[in-house]
Every structure is written in structure tokens, then in C-alpha cells.
PDB file of N, CA and C in Angstrom:
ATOM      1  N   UNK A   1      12.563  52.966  -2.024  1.00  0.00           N
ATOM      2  CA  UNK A   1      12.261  53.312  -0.653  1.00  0.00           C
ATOM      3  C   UNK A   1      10.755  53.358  -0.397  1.00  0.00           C
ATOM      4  N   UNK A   2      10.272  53.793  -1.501  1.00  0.00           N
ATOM      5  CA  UNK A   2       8.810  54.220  -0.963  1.00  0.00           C
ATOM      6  C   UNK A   2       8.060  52.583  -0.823  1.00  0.00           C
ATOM      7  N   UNK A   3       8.390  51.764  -1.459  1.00  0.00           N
ATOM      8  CA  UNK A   3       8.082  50.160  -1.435  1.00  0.00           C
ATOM      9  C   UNK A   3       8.140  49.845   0.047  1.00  0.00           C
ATOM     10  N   UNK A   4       8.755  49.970   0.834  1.00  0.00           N
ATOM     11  CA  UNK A   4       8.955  49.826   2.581  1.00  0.00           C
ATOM     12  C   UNK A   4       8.197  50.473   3.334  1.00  0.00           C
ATOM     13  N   UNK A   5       7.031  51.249   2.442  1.00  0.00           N
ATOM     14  CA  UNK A   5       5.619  52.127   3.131  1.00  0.00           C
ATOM     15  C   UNK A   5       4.814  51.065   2.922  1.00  0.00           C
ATOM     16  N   UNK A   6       4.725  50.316   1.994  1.00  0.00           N
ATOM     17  CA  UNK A   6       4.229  49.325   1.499  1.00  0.00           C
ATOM     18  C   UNK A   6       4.399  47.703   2.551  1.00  0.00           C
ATOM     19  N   UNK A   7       5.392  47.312   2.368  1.00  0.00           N
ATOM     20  CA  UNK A   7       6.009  45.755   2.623  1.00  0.00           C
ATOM     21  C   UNK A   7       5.539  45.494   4.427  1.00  0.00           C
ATOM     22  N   UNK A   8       6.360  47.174   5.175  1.00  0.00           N
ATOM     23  CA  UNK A   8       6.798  46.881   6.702  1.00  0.00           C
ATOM     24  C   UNK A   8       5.138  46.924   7.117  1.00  0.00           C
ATOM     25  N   UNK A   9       3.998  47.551   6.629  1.00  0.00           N
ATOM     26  CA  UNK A   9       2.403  47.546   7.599  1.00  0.00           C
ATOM     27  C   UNK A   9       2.103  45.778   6.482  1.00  0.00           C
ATOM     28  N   UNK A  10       2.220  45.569   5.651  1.00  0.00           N
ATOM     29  CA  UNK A  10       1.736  44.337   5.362  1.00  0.00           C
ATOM     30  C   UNK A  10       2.318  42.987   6.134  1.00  0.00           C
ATOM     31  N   UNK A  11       3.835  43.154   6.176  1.00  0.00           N
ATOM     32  CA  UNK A  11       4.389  42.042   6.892  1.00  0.00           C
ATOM     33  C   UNK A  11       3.958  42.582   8.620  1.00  0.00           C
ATOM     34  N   UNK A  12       4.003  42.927   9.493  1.00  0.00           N
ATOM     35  CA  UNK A  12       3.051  43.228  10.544  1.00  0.00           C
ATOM     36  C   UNK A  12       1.426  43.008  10.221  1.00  0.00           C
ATOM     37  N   UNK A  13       1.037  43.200   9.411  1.00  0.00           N
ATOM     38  CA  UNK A  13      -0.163  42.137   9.081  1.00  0.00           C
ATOM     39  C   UNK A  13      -0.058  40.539   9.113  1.00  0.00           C
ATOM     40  N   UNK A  14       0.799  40.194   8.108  1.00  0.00           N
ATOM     41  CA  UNK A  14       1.664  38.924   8.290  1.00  0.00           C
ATOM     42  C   UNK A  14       1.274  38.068   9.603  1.00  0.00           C
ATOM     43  N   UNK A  15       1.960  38.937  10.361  1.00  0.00           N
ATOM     44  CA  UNK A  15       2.894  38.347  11.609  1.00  0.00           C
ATOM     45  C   UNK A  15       1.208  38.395  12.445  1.00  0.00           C
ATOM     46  N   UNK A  16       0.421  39.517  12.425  1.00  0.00           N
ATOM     47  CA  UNK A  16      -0.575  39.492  13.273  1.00  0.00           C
ATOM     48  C   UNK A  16      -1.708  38.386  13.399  1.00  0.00           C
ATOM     49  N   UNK A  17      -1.802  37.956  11.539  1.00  0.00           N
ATOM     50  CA  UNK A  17      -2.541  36.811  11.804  1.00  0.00           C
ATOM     51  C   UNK A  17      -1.548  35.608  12.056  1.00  0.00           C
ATOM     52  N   UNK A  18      -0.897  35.638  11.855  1.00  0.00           N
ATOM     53  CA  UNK A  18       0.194  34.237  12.414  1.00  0.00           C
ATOM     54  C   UNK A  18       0.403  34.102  13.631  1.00  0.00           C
ATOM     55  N   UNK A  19      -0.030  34.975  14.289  1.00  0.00           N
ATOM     56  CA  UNK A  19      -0.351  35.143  15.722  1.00  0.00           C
ATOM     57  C   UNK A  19      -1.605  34.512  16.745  1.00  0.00           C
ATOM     58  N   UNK A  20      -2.455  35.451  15.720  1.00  0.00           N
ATOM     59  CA  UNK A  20      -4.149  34.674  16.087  1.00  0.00           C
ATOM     60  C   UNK A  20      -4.601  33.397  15.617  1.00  0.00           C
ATOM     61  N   UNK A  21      -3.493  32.733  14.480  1.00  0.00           N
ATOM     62  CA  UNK A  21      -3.966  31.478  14.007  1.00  0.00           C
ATOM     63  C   UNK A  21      -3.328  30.668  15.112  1.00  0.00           C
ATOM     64  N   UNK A  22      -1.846  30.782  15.674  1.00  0.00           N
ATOM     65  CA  UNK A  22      -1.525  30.065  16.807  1.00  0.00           C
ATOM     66  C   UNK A  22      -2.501  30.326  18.261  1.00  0.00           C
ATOM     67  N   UNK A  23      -2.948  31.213  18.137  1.00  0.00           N
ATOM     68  CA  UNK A  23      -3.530  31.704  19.846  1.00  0.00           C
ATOM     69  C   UNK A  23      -5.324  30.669  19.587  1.00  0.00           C
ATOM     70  N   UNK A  24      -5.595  30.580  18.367  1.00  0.00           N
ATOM     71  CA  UNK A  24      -6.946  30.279  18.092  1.00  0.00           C
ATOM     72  C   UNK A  24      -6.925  28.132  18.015  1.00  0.00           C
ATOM     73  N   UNK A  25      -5.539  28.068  17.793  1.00  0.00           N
ATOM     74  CA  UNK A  25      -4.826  26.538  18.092  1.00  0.00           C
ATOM     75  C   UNK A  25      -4.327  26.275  19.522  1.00  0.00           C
ATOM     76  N   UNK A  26      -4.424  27.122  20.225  1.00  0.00           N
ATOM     77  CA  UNK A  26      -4.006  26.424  21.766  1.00  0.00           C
ATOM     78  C   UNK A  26      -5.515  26.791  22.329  1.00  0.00           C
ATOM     79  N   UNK A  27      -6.421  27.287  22.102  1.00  0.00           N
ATOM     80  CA  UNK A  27      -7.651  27.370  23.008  1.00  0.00           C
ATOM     81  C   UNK A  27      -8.660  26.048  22.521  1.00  0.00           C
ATOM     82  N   UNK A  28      -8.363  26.019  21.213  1.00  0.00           N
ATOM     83  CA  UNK A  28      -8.699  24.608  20.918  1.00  0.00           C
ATOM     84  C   UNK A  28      -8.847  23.457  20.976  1.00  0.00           C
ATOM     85  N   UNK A  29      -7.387  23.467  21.232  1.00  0.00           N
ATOM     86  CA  UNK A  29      -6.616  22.140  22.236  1.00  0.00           C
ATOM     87  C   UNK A  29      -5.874  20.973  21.020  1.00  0.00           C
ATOM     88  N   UNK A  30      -5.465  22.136  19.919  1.00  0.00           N
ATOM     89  CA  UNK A  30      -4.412  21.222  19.422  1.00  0.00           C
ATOM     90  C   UNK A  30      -3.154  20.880  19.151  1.00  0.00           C
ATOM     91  N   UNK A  31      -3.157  21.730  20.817  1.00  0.00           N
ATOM     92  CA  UNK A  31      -1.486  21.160  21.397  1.00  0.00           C
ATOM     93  C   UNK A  31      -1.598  20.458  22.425  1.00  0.00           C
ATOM     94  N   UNK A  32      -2.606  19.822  22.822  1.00  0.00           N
ATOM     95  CA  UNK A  32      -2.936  19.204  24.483  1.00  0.00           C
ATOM     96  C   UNK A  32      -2.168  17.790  24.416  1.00  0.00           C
ATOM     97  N   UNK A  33      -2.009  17.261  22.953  1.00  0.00           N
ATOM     98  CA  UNK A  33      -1.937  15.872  23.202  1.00  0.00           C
ATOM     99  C   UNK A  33      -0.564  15.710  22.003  1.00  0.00           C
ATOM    100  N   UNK A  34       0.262  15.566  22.096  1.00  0.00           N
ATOM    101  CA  UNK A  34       1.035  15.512  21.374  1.00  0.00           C
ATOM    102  C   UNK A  34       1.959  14.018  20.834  1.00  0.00           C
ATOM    103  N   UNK A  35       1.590  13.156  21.899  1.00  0.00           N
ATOM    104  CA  UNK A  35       2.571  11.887  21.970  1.00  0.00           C
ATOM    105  C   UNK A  35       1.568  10.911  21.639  1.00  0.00           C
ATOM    106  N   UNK A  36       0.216  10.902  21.737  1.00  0.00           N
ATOM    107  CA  UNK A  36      -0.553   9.547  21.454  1.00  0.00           C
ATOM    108  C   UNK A  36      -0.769   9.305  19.960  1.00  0.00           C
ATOM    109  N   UNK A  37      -1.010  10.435  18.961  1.00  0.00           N
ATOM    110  CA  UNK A  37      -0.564   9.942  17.462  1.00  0.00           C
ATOM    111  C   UNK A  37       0.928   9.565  17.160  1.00  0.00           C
ATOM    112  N   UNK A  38       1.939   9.840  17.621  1.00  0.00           N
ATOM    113  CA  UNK A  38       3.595   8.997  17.463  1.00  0.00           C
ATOM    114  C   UNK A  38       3.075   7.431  18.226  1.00  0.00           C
ATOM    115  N   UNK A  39       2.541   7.284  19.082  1.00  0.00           N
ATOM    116  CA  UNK A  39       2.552   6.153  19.592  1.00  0.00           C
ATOM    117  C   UNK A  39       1.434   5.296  18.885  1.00  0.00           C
ATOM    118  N   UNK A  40       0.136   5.766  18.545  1.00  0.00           N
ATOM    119  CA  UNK A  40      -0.750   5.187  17.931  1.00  0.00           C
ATOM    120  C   UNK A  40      -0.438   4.480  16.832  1.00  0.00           C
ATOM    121  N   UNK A  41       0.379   5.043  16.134  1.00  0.00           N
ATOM    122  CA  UNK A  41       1.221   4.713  14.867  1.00  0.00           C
ATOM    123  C   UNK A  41       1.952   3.286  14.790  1.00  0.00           C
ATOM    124  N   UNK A  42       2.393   2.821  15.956  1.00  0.00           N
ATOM    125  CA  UNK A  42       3.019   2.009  16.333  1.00  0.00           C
ATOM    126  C   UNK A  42       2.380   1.141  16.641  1.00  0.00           C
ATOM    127  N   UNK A  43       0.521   0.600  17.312  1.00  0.00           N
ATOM    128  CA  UNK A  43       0.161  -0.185  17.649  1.00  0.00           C
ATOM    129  C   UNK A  43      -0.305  -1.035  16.221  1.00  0.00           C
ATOM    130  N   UNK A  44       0.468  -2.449  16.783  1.00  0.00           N
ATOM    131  CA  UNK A  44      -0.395  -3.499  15.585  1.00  0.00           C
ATOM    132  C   UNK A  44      -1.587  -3.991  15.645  1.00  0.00           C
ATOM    133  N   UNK A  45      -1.797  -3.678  14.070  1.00  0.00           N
ATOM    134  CA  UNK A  45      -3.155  -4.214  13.950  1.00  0.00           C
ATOM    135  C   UNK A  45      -3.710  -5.762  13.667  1.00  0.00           C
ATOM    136  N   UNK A  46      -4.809  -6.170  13.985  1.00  0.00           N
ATOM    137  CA  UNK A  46      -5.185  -7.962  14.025  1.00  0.00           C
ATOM    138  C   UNK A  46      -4.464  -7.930  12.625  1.00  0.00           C
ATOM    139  N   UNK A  47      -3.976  -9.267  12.214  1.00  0.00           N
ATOM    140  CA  UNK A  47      -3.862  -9.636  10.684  1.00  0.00           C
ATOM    141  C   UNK A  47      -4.932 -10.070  10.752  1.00  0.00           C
ATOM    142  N   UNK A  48      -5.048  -9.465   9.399  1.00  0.00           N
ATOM    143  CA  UNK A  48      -6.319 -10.078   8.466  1.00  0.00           C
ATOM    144  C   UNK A  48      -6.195 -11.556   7.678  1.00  0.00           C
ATOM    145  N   UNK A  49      -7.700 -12.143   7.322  1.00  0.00           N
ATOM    146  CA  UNK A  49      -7.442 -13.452   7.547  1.00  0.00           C
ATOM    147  C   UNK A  49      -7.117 -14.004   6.634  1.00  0.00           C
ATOM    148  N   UNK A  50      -6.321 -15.304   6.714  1.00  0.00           N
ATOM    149  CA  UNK A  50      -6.339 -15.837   5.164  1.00  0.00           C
ATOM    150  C   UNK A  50      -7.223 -17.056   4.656  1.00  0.00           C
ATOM    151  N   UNK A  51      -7.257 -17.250   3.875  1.00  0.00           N
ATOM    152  CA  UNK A  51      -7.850 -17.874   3.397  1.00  0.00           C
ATOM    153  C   UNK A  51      -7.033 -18.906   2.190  1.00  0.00           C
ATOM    154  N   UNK A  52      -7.104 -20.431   2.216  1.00  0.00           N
ATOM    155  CA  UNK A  52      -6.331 -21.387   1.732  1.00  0.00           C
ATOM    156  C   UNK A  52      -6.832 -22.302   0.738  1.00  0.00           C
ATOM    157  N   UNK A  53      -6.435 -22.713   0.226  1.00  0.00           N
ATOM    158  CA  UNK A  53      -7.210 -23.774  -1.209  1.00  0.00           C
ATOM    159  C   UNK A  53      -7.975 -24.627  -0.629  1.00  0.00           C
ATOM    160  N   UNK A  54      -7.910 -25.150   0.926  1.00  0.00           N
ATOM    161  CA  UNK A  54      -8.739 -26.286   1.368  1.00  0.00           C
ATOM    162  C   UNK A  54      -9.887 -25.302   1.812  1.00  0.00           C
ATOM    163  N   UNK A  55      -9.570 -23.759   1.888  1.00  0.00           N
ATOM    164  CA  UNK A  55     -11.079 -23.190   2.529  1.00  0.00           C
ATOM    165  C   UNK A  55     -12.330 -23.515   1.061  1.00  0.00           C
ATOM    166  N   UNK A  56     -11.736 -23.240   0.175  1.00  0.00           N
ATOM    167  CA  UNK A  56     -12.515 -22.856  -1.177  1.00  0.00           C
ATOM    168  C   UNK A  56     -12.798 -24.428  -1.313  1.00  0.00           C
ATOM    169  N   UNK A  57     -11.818 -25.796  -1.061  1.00  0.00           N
ATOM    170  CA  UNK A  57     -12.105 -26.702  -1.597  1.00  0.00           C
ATOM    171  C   UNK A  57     -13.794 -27.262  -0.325  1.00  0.00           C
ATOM    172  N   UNK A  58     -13.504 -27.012   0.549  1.00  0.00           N
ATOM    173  CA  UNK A  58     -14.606 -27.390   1.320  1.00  0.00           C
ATOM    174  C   UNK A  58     -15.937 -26.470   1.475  1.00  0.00           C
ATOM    175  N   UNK A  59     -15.696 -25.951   0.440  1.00  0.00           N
ATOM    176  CA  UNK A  59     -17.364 -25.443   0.244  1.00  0.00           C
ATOM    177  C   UNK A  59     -17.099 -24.208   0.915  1.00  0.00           C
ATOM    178  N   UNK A  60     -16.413 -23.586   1.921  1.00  0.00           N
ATOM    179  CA  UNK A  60     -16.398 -22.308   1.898  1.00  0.00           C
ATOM    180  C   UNK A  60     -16.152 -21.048   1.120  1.00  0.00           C
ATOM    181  N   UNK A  61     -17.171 -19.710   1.245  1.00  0.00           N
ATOM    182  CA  UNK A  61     -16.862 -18.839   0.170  1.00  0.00           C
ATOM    183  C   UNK A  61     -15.455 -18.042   0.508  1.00  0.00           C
ATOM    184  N   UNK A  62     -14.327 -17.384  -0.733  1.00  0.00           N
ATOM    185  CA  UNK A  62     -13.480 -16.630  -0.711  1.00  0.00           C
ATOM    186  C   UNK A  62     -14.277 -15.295  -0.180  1.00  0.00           C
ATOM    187  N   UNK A  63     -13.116 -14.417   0.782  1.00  0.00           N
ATOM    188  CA  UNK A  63     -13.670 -13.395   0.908  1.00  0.00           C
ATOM    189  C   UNK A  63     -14.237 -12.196  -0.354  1.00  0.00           C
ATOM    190  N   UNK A  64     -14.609 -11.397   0.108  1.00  0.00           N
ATOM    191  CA  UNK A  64     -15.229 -10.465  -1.159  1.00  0.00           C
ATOM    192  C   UNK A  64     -13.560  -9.869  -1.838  1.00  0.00           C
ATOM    193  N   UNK A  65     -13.928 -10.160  -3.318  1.00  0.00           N
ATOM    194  CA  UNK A  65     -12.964  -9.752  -3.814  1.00  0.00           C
ATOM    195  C   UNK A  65     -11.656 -10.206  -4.203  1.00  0.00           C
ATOM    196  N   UNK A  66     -11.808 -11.480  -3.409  1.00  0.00           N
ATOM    197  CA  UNK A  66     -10.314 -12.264  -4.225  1.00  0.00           C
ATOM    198  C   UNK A  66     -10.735 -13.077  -4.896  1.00  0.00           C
ATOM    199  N   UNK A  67      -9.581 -13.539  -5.505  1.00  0.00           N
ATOM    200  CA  UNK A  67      -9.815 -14.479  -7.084  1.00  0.00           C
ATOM    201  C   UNK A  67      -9.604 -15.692  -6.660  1.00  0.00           C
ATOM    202  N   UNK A  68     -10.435 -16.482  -7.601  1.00  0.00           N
ATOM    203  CA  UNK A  68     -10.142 -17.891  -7.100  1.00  0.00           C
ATOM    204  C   UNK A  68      -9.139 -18.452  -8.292  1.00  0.00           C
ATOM    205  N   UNK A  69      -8.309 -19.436  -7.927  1.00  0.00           N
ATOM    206  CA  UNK A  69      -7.397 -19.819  -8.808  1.00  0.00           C
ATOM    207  C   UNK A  69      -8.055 -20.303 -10.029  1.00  0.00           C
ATOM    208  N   UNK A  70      -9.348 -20.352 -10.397  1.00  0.00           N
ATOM    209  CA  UNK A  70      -9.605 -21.117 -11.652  1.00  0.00           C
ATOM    210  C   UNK A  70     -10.602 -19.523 -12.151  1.00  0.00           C
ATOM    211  N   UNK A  71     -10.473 -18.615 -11.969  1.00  0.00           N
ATOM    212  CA  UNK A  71     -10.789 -17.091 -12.969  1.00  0.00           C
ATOM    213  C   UNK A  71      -9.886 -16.593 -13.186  1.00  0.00           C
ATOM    214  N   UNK A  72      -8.334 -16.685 -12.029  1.00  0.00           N
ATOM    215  CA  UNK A  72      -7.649 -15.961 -12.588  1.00  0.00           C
ATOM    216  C   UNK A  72      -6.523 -17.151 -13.523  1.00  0.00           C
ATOM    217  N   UNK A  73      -7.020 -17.926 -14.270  1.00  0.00           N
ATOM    218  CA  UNK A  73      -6.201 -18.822 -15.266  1.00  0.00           C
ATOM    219  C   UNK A  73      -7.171 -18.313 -16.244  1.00  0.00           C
ATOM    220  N   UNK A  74      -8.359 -18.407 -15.944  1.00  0.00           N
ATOM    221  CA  UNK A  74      -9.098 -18.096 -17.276  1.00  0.00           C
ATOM    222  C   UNK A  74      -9.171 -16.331 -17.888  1.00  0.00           C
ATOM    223  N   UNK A  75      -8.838 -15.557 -17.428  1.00  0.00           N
ATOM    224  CA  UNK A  75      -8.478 -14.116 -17.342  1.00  0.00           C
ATOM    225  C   UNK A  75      -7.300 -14.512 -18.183  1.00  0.00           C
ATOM    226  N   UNK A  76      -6.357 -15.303 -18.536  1.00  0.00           N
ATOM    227  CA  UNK A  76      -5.187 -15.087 -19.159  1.00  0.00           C
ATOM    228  C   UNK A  76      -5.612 -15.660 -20.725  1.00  0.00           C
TER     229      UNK A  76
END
């Protein structure tokens, strides 16, 4: 019993900041907008470009970071 002198002023502590953390989130304003990150999510992005054996064969460079077919034969 005497544990419930204890628990009931801590959980009312609890609850008080769970209170001010919501009241300190709506003056903020991060409940103002709720639907444009679900929808943002959804917009497509440009594809990125590719690049083909006739780009590399005509003198153009591969982008940064991909392999060209004659390192990654020699890598094996």
C-alpha cells in the first residue's frame, strides 16, 4: 500500500509532462500540416540517367562511379 504514495504523484507527473510536450507541439505547428508528407511521398522523381556502351564507346566519360565493362572483367 504504501508503494501507491509513491506510483499515484509520479504517474500525475507522467501525465503532466505528456501534457506540456503535446501543448509545446501544437504552438509549434507540428500539427498544421498533416497530408503534404503522405502525398510528397508519392511524387516521382526524374530518372536518373543512363548511360550505354555507345556513350563510353564515343569518347564520352561514365558517370562518377560506375564501372566500365573492361575493370570490372579485370577485378575477377
Amino acid at each position: 500500500m504504501n508503494i501507491l504514495l509513491l506510483l499515484i504523484p509520479l504517474s500525475l507527473l507522467l501525465l503532466l509532462a505528456a501534457i506540456a510536450a503535446f501543448v509545446w507541439a501544437v504552438r509549434r505547428g507540428q500539427f498544421d500540416d498533416l497530408d503534404s508528407p503522405a502525398i510528397d511521398i508519392l511524387a516521382d522523381e526524374p530518372a536518373p540517367e543512363r548511360t550505354s556502351r555507345d556513350d563510353t564507346a564515343a569518347g564520352r566519360e561514365p558517370p562518377a562511379g560506375a564501372r566500365s565493362p573492361t575493370t570490372a572483367d579485370d577485378a575477377d
